[in-house]
PDB file of N, CA and C in Angstrom:
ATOM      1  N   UNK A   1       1.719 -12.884  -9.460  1.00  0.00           N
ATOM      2  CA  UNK A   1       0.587 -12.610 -10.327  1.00  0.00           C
ATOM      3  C   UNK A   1      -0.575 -13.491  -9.906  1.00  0.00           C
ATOM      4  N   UNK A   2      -1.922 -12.713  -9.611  1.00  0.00           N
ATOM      5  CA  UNK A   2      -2.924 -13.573  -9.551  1.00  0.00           C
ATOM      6  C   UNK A   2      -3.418 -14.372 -10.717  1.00  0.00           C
ATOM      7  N   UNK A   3      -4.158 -15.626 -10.357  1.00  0.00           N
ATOM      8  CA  UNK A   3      -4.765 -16.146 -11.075  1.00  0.00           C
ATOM      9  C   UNK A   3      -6.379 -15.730 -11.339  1.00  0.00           C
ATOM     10  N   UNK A   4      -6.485 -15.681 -12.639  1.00  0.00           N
ATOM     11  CA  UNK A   4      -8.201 -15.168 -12.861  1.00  0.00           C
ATOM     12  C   UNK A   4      -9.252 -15.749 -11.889  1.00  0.00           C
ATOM     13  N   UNK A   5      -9.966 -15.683 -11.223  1.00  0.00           N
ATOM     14  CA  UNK A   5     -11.386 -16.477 -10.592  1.00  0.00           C
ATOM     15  C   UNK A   5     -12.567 -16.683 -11.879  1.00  0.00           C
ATOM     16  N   UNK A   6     -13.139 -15.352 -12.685  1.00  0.00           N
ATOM     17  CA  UNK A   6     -13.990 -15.447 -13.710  1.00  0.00           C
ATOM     18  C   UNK A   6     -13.388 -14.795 -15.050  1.00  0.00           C
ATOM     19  N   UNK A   7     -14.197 -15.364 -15.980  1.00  0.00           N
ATOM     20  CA  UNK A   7     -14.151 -14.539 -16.982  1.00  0.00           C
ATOM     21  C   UNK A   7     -13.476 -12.822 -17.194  1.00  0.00           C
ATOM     22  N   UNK A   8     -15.123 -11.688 -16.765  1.00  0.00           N
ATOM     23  CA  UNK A   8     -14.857 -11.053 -16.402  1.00  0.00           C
ATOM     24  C   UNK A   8     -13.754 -10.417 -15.426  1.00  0.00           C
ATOM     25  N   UNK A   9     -13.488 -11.244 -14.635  1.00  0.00           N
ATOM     26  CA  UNK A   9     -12.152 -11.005 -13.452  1.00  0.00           C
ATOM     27  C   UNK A   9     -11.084 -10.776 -14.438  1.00  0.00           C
ATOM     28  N   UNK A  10     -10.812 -11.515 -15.008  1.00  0.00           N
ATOM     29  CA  UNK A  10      -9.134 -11.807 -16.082  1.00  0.00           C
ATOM     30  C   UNK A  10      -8.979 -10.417 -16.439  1.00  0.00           C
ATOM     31  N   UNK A  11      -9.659 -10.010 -17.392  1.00  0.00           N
ATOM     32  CA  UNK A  11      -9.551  -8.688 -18.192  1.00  0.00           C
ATOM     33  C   UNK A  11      -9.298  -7.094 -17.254  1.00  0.00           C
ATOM     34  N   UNK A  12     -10.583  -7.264 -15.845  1.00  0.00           N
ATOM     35  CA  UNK A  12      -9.966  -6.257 -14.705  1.00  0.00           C
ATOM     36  C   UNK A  12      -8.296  -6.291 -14.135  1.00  0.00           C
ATOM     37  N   UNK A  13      -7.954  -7.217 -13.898  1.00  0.00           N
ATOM     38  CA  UNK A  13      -6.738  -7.927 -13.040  1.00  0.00           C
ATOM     39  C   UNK A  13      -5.652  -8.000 -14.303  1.00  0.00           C
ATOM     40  N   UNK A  14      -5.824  -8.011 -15.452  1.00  0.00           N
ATOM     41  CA  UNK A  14      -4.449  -8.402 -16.145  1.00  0.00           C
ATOM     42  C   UNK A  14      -3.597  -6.890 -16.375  1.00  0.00           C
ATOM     43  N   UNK A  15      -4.766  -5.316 -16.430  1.00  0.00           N
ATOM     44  CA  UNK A  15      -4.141  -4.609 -16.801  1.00  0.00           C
ATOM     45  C   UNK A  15      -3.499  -3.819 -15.881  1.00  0.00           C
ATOM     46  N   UNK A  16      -3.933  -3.955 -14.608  1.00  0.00           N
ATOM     47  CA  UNK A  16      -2.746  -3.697 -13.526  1.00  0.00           C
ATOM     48  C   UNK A  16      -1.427  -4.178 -13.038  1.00  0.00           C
ATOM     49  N   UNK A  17      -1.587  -5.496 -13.394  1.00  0.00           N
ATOM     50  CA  UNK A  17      -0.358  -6.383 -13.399  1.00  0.00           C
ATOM     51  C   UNK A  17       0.554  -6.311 -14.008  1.00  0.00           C
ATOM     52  N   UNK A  18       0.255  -5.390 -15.788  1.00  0.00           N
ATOM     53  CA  UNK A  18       1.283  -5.478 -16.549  1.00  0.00           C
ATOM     54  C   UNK A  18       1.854  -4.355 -16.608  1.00  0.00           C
ATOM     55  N   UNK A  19       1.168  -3.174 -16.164  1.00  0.00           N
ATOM     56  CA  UNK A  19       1.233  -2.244 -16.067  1.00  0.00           C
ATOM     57  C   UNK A  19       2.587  -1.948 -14.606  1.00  0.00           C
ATOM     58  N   UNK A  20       2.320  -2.917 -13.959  1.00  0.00           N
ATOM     59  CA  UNK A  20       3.242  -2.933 -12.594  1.00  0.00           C
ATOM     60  C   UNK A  20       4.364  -3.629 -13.766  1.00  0.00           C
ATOM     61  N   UNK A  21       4.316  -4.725 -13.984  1.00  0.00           N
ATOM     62  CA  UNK A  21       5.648  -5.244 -14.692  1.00  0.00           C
ATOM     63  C   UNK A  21       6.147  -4.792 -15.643  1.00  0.00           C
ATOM     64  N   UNK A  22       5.446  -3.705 -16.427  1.00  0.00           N
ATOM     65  CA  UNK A  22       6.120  -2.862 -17.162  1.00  0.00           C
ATOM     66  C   UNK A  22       6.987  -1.363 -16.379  1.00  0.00           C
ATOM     67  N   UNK A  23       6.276  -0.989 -15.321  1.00  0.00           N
ATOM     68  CA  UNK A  23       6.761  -0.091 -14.899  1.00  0.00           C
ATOM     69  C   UNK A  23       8.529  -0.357 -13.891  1.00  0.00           C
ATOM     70  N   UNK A  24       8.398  -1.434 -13.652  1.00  0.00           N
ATOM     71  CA  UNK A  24       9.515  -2.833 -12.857  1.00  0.00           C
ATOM     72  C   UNK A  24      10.558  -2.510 -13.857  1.00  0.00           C
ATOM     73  N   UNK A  25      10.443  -2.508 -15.177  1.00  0.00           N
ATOM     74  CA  UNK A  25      11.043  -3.126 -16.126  1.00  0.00           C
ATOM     75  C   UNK A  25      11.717  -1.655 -16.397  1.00  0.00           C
ATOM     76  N   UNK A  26      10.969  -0.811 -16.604  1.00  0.00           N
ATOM     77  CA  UNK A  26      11.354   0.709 -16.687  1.00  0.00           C
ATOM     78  C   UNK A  26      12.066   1.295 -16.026  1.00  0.00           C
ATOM     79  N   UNK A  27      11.946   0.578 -14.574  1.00  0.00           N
ATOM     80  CA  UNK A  27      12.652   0.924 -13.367  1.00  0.00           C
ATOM     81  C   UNK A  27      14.298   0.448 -13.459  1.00  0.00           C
ATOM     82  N   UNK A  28      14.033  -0.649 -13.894  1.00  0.00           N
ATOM     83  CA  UNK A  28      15.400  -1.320 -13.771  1.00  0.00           C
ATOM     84  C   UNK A  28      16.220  -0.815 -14.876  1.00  0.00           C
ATOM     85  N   UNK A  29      15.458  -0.829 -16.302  1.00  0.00           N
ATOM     86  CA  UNK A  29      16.424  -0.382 -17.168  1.00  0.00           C
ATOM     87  C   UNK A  29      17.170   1.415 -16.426  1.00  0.00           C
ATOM     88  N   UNK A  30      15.809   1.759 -16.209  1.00  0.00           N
ATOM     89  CA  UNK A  30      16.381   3.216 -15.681  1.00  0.00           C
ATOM     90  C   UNK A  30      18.031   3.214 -14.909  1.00  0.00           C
ATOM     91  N   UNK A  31      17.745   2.374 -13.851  1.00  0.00           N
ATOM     92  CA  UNK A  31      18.966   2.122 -13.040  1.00  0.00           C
ATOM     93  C   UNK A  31      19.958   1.545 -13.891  1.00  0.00           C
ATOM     94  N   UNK A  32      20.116   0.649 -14.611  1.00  0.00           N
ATOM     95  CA  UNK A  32      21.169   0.376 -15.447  1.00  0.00           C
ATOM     96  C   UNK A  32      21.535   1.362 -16.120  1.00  0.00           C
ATOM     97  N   UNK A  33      20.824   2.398 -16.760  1.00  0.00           N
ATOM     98  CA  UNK A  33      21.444   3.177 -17.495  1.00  0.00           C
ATOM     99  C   UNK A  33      21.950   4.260 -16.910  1.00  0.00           C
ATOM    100  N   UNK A  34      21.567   4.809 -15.130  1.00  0.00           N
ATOM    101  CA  UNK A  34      22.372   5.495 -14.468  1.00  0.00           C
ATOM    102  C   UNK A  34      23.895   5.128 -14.342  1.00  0.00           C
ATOM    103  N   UNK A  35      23.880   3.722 -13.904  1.00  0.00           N
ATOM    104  CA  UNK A  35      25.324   2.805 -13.408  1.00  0.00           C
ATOM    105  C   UNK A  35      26.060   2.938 -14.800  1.00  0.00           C
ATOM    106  N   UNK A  36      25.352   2.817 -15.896  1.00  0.00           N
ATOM    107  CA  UNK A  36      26.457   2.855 -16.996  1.00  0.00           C
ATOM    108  C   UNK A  36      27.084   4.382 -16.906  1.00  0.00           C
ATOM    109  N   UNK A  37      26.421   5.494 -16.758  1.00  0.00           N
ATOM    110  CA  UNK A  37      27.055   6.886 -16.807  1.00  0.00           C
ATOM    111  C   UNK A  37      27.446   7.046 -15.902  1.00  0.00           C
ATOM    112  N   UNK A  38      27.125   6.494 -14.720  1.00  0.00           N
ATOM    113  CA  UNK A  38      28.397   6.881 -13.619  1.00  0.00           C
ATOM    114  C   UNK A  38      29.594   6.249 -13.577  1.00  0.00           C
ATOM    115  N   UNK A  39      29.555   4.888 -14.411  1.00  0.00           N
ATOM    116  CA  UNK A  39      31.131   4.528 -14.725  1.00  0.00           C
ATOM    117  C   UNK A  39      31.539   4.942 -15.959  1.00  0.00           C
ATOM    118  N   UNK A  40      31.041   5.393 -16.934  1.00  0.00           N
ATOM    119  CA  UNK A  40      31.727   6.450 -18.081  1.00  0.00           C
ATOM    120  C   UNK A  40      32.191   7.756 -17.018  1.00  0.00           C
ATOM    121  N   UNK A  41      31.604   8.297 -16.060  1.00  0.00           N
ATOM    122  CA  UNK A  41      31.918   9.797 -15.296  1.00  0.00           C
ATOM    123  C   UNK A  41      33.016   9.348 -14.781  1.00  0.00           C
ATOM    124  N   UNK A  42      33.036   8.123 -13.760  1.00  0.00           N
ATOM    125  CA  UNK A  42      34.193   7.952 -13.160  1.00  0.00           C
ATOM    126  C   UNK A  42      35.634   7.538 -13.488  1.00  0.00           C
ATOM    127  N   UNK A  43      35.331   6.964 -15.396  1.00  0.00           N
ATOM    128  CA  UNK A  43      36.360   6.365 -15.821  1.00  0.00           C
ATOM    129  C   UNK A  43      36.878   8.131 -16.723  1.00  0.00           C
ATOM    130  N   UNK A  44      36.049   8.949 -16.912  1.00  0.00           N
ATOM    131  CA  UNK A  44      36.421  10.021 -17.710  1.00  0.00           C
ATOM    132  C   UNK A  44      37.260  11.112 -16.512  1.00  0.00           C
ATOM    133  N   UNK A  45      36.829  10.935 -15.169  1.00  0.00           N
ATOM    134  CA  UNK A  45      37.220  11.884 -13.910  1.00  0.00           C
ATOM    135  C   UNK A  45      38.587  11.263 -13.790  1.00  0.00           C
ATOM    136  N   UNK A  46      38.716   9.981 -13.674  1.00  0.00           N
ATOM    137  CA  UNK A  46      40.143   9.306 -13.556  1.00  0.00           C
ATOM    138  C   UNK A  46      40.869   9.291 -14.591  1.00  0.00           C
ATOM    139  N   UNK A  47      40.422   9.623 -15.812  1.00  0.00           N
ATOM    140  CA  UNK A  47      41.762  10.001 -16.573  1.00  0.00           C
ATOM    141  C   UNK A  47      42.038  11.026 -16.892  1.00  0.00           C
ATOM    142  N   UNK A  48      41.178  12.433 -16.615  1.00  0.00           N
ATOM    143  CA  UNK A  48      41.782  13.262 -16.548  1.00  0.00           C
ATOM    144  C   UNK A  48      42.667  13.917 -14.816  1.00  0.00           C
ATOM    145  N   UNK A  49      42.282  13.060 -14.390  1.00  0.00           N
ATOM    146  CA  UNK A  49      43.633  13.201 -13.034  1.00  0.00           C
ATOM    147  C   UNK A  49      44.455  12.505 -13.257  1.00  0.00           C
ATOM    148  N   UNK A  50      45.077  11.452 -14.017  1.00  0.00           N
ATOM    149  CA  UNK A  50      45.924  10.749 -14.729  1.00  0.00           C
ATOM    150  C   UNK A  50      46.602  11.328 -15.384  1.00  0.00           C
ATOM    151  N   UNK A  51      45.801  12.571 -16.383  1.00  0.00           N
ATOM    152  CA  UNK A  51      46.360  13.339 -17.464  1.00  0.00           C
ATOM    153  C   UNK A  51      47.403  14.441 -16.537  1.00  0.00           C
ATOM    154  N   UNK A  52      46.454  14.759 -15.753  1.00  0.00           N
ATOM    155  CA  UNK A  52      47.255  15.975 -14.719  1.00  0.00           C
ATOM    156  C   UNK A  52      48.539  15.518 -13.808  1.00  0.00           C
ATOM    157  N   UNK A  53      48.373  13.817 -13.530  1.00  0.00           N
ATOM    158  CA  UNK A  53      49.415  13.211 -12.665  1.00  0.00           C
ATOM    159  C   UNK A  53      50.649  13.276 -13.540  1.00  0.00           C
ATOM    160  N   UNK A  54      50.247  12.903 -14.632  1.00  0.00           N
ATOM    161  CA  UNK A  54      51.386  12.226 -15.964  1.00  0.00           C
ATOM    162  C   UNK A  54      52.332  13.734 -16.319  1.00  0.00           C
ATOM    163  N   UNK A  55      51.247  14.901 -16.242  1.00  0.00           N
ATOM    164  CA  UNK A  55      52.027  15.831 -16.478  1.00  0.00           C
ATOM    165  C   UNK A  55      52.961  16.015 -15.388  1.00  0.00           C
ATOM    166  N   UNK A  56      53.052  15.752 -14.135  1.00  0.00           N
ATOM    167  CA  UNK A  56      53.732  16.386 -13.242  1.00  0.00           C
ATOM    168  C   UNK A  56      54.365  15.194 -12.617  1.00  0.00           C
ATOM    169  N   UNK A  57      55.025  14.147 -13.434  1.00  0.00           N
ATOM    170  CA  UNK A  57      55.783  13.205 -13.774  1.00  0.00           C
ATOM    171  C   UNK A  57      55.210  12.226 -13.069  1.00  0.00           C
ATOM    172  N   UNK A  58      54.090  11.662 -13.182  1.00  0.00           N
ATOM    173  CA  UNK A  58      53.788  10.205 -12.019  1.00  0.00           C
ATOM    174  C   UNK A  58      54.321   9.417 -12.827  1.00  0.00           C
ATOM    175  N   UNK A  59      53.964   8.067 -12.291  1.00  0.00           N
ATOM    176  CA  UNK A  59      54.390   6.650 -11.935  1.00  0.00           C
ATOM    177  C   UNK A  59      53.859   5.902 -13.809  1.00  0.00           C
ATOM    178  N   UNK A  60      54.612   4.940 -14.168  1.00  0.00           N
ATOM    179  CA  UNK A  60      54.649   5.055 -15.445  1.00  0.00           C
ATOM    180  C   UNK A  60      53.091   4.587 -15.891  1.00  0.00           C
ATOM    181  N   UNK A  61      52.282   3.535 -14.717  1.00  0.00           N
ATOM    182  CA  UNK A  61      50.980   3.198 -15.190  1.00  0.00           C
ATOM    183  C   UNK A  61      50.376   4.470 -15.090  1.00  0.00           C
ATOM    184  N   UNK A  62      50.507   5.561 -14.496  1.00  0.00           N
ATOM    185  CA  UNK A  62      50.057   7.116 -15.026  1.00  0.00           C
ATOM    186  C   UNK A  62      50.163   7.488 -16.049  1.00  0.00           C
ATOM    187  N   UNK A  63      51.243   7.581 -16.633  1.00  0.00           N
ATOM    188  CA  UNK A  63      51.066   8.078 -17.964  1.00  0.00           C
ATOM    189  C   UNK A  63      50.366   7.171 -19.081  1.00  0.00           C
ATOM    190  N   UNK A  64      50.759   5.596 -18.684  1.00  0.00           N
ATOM    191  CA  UNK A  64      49.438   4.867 -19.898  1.00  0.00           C
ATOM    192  C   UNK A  64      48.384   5.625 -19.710  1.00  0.00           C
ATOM    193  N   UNK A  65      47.835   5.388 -18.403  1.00  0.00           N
ATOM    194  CA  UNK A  65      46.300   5.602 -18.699  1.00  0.00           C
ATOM    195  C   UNK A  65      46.307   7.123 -19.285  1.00  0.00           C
ATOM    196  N   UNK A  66      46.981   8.534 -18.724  1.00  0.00           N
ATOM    197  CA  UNK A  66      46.835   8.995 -19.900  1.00  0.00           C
ATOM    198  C   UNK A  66      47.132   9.315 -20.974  1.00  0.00           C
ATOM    199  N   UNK A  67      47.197   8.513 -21.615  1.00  0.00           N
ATOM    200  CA  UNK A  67      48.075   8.108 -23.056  1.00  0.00           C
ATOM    201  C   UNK A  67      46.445   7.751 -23.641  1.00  0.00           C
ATOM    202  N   UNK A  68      46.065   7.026 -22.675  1.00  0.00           N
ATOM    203  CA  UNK A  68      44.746   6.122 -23.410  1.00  0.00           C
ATOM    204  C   UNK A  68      43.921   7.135 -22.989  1.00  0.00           C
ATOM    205  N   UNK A  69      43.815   8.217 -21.911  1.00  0.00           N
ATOM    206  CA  UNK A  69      42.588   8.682 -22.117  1.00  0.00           C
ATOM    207  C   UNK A  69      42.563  10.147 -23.725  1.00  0.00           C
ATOM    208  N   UNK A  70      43.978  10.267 -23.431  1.00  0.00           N
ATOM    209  CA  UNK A  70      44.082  11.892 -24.636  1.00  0.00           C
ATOM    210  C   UNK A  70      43.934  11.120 -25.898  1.00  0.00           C
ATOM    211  N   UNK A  71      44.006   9.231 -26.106  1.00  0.00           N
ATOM    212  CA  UNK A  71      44.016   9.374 -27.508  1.00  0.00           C
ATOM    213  C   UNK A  71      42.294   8.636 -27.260  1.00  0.00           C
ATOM    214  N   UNK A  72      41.672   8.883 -25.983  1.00  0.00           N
ATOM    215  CA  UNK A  72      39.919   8.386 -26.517  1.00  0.00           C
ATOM    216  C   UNK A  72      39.688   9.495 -26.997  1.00  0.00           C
ATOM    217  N   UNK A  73      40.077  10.684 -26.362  1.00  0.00           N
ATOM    218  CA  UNK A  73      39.298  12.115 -26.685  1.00  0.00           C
ATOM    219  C   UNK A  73      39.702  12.443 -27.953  1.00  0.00           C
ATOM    220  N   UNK A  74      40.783  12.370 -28.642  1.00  0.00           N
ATOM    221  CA  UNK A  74      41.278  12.400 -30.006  1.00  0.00           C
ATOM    222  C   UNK A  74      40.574  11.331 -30.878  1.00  0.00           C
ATOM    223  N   UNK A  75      39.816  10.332 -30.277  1.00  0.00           N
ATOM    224  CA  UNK A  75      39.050   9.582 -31.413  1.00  0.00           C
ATOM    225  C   UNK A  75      37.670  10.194 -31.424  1.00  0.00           C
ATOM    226  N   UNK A  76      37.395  10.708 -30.257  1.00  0.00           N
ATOM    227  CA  UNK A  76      35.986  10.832 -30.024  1.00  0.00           C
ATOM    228  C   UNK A  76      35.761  12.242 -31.098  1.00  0.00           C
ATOM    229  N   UNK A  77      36.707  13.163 -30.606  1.00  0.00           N
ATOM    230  CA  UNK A  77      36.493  14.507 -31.427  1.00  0.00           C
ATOM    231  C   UNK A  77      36.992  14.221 -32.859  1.00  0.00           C
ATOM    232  N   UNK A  78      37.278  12.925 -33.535  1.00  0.00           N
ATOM    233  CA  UNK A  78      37.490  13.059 -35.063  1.00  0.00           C
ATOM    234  C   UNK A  78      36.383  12.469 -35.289  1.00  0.00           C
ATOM    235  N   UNK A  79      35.607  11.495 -34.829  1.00  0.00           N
ATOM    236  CA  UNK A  79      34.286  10.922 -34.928  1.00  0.00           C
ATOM    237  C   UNK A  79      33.868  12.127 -35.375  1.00  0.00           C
ATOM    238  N   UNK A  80      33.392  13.224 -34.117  1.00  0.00           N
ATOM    239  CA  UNK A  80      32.085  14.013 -33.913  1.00  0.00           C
ATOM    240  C   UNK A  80      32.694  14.899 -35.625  1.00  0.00           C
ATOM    241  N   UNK A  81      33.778  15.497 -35.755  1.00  0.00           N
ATOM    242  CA  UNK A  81      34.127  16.419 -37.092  1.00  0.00           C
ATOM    243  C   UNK A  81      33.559  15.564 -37.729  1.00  0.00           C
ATOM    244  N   UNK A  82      34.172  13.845 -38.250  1.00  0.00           N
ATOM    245  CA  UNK A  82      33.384  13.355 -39.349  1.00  0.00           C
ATOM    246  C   UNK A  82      32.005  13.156 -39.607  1.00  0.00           C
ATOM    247  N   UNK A  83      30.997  13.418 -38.466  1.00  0.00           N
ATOM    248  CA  UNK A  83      29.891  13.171 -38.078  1.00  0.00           C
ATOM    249  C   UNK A  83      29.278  14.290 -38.601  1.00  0.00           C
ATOM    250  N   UNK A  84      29.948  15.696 -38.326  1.00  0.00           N
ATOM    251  CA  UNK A  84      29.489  17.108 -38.794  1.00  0.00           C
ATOM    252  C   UNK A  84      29.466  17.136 -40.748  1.00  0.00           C
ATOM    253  N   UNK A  85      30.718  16.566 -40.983  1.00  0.00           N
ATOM    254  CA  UNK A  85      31.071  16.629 -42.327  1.00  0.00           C
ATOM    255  C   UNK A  85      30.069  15.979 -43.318  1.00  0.00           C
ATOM    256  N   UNK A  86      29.635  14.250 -42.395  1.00  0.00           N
ATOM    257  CA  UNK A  86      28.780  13.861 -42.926  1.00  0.00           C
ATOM    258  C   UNK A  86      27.272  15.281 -43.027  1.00  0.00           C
ATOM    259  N   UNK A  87      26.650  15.342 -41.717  1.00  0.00           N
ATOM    260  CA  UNK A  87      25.608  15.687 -41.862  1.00  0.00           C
ATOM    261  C   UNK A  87      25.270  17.577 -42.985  1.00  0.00           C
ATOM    262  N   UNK A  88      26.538  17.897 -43.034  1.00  0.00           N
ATOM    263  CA  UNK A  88      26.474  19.190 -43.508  1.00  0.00           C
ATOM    264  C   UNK A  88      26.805  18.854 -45.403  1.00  0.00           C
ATOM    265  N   UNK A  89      26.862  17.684 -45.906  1.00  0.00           N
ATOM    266  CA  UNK A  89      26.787  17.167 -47.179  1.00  0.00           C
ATOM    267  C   UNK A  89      27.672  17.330 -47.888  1.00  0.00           C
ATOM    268  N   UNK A  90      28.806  17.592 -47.383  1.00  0.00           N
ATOM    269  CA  UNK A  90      30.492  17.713 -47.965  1.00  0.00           C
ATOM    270  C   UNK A  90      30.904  15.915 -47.941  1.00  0.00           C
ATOM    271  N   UNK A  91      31.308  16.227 -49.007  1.00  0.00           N
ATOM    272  CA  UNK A  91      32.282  14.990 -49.670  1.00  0.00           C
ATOM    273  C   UNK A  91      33.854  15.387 -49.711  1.00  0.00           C
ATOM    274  N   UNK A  92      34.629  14.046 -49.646  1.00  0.00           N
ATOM    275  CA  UNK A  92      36.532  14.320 -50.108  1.00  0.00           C
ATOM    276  C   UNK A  92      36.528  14.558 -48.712  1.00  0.00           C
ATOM    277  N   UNK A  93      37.949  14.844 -48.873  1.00  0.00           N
ATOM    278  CA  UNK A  93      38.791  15.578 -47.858  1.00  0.00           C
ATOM    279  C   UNK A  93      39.581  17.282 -48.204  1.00  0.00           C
ATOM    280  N   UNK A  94      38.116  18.153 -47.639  1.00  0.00           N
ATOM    281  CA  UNK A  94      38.420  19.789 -47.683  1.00  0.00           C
ATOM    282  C   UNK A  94      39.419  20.081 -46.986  1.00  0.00           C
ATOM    283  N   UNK A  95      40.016  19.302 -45.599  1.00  0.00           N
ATOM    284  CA  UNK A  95      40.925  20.306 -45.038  1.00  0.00           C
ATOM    285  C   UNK A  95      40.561  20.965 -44.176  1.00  0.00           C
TER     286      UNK A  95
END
């Protein structure tokens, strides 16, 4: 970052600068939030070939993992129902 020379100078020069370090900042979060979904893709791709190994009798750390991936998807899809139940204004348990 430059330093101001005048008055006038400061106010030309500060709004390009932040404008770069905001866009830096945008950049990076951007990339972090790719790397996070490509290791949710790769951890969701590997357990359903886990799921498919386990069926066709693999090796016993095969069947943990899919053990753990059929009961994420069994939490995830009772979330999303309770999520529906909430937003559609039903109370109790309908069934």
């Amino acid at each position: 970052m430059r330093l101001p020379i005048a008055v006038g100078d400061s106010r030309k020069n500060a709004l390009p600068d932040l404008r770069r370090s905001a866009e830096r900042v945008n950049a990076e979060v951007g990339n972090m939030i790719i790397l996070v979904l490509l290791g949710v893709l790769v951890l969701a791709v590997g357990g359903c070939v886990c799921v498919v190994w386990a069926e066709r009798g693999g090796p016993r750390w095969v069947r943990a993992v899919a053990t753990m991936t059929l009961v994420a998807g069994k939490v995830v899809r009772h979330s999303t129902k309770n999520r529906r139940r909430d937003l559609n204004g039903s109370s109790g348990d309908d069934g």
